[in-house]
C-alpha atoms as a PDB file:
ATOM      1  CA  UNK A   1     140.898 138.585  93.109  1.00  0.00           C
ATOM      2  CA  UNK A   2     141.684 134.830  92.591  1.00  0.00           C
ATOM      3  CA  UNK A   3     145.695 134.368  91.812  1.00  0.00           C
ATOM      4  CA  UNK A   4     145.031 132.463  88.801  1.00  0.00           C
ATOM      5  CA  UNK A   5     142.397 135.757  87.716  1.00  0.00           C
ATOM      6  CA  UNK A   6     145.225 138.424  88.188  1.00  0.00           C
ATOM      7  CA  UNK A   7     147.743 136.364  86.199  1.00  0.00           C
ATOM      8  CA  UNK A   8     145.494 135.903  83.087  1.00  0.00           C
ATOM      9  CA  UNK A   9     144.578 139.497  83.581  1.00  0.00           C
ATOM     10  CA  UNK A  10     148.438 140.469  83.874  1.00  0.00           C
ATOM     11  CA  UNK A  11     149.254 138.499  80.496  1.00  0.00           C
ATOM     12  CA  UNK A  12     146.543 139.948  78.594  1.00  0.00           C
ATOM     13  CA  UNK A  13     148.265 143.397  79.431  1.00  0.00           C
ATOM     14  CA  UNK A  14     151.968 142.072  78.549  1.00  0.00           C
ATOM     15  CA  UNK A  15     150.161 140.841  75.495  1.00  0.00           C
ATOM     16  CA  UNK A  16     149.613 144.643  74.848  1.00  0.00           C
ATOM     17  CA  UNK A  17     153.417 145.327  74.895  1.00  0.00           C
ATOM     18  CA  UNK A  18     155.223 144.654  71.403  1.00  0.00           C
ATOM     19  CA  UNK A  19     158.936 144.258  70.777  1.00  0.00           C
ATOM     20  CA  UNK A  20     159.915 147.729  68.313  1.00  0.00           C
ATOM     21  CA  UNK A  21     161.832 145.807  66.088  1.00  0.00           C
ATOM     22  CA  UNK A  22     159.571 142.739  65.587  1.00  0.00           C
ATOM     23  CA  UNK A  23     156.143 142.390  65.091  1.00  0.00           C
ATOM     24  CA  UNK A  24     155.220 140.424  67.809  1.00  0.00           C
ATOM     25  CA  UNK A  25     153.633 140.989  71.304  1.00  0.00           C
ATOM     26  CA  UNK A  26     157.119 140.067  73.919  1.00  0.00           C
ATOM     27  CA  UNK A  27     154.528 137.086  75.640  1.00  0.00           C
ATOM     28  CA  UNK A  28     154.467 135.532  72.031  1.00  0.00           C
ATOM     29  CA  UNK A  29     157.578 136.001  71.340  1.00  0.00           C
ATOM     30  CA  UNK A  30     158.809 134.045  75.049  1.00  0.00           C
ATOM     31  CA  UNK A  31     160.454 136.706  76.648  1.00  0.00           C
ATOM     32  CA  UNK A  32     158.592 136.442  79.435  1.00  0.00           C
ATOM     33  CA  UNK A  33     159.639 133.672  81.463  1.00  0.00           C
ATOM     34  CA  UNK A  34     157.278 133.743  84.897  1.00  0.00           C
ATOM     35  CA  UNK A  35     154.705 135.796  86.672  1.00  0.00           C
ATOM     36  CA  UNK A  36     154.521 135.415  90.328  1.00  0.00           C
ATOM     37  CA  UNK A  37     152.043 136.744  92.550  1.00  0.00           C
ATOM     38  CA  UNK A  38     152.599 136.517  96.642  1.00  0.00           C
ATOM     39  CA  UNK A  39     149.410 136.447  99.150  1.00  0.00           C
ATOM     40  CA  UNK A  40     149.807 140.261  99.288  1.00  0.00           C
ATOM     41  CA  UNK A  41     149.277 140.855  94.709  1.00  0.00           C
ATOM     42  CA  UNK A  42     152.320 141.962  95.085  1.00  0.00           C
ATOM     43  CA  UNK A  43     153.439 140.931  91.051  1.00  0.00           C
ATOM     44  CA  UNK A  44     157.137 139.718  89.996  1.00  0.00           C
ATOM     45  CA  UNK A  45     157.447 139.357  86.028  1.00  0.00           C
ATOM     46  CA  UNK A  46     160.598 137.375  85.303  1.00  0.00           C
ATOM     47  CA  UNK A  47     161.650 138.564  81.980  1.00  0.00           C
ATOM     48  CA  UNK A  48     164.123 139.036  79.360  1.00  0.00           C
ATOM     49  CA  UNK A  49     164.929 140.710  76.087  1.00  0.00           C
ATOM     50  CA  UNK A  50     165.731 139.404  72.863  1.00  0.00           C
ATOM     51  CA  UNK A  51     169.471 140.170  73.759  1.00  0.00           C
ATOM     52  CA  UNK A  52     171.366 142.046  76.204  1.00  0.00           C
ATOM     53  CA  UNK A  53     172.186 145.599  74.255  1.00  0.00           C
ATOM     54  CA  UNK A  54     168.310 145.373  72.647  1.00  0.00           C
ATOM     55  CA  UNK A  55     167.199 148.877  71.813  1.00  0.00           C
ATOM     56  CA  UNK A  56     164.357 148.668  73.902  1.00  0.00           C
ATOM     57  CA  UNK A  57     166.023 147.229  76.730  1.00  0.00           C
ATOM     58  CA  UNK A  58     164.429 150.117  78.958  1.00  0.00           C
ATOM     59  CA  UNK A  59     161.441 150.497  77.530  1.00  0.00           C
ATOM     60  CA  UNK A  60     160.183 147.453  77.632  1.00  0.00           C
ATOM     61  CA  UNK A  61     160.746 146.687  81.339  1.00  0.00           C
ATOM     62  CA  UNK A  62     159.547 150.073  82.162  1.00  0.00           C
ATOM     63  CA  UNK A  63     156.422 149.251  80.222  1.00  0.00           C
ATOM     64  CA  UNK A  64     155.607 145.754  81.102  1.00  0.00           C
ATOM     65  CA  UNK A  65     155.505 147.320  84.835  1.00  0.00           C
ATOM     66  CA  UNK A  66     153.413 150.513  84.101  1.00  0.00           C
ATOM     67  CA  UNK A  67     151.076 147.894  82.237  1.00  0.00           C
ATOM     68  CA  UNK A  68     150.783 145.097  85.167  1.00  0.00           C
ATOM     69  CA  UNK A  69     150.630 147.490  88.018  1.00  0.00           C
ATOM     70  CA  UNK A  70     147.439 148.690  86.630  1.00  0.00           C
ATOM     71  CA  UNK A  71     145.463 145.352  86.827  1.00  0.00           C
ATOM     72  CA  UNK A  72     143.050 146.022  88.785  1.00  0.00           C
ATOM     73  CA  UNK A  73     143.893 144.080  92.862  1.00  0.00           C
ATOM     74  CA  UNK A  74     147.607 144.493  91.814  1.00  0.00           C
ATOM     75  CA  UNK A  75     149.508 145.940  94.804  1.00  0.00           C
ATOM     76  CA  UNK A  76     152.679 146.387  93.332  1.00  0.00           C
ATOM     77  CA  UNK A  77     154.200 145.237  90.351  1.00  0.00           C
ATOM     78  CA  UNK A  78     158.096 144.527  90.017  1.00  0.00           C
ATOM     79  CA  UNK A  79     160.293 143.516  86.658  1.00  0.00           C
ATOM     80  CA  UNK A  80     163.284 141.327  87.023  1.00  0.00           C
ATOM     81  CA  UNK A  81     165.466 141.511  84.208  1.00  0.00           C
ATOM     82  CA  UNK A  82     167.372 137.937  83.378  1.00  0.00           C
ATOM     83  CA  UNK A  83     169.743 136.694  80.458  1.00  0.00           C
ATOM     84  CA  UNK A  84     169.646 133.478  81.845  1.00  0.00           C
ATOM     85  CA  UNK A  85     168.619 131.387  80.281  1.00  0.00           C
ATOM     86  CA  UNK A  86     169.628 133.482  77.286  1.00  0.00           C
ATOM     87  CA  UNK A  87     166.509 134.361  74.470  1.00  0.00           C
ATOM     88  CA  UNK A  88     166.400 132.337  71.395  1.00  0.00           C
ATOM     89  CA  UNK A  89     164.089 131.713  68.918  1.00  0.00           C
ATOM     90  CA  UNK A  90     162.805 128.351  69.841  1.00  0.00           C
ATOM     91  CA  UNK A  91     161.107 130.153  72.775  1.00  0.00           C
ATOM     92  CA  UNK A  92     158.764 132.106  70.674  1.00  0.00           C
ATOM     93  CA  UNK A  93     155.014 130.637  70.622  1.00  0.00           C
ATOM     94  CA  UNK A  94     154.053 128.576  67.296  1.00  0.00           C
ATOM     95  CA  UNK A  95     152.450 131.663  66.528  1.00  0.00           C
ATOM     96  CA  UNK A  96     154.768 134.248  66.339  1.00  0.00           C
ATOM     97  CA  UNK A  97     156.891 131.595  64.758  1.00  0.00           C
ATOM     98  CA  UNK A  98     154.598 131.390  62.211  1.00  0.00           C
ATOM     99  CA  UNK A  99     153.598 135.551  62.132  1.00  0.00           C
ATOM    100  CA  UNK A 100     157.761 136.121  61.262  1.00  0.00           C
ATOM    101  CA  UNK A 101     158.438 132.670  58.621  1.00  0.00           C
ATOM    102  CA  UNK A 102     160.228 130.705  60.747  1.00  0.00           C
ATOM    103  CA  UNK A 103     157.495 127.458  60.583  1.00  0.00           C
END
């Protein structure tokens, strides 16, 4: 599968995985930051949560991986957990912006 394929594939499934506390799917809401995919589909998802003692803080990872190692041509998927930069609101997507009253 082309690279470009897999990664819109991958983000429709992290677009599947919602933040407990806020109604809002975590690629809306900009916590994740990249997805990279080597020659092999071997998947890295950069991400982070909306701060560092988040209630979710192992569900989520746990979840976003269970969710993009099942796209179909992935051959491994792997989360990497960052606080850097650290999450803030301006990252969120006009639309979730909108979806919680901040626009």
């Amino acid at each position: 599968m082309d690279k470009k394929l897999m990664e819109d594939e991958i983000i429709k499934v992290i677009k599947t995985v919602y933040d407990p506390e806020i109604p809002v799917d975590i690629f809306e809401l900009g916590l994740i930051y990249e997805v990279k995919i080597d020659d092999d589909a071997n998947v890295e998802v950069v991400m982070t949560l909306t701060s560092p003692s988040c209630p979710a803080a192992e569900s989520l990872p746990a979840e976003v991986e269970k969710k993009t190692s099942e796209v179909e041509g992935v051959k491994s998927a792997k989360i990497n957990l960052t606080f850097d930069p650290p999450w803030s609101r301006e990252m969120m997507s006009e639309e979730a912006q909108l979806e919680l009253g901040f626009l």
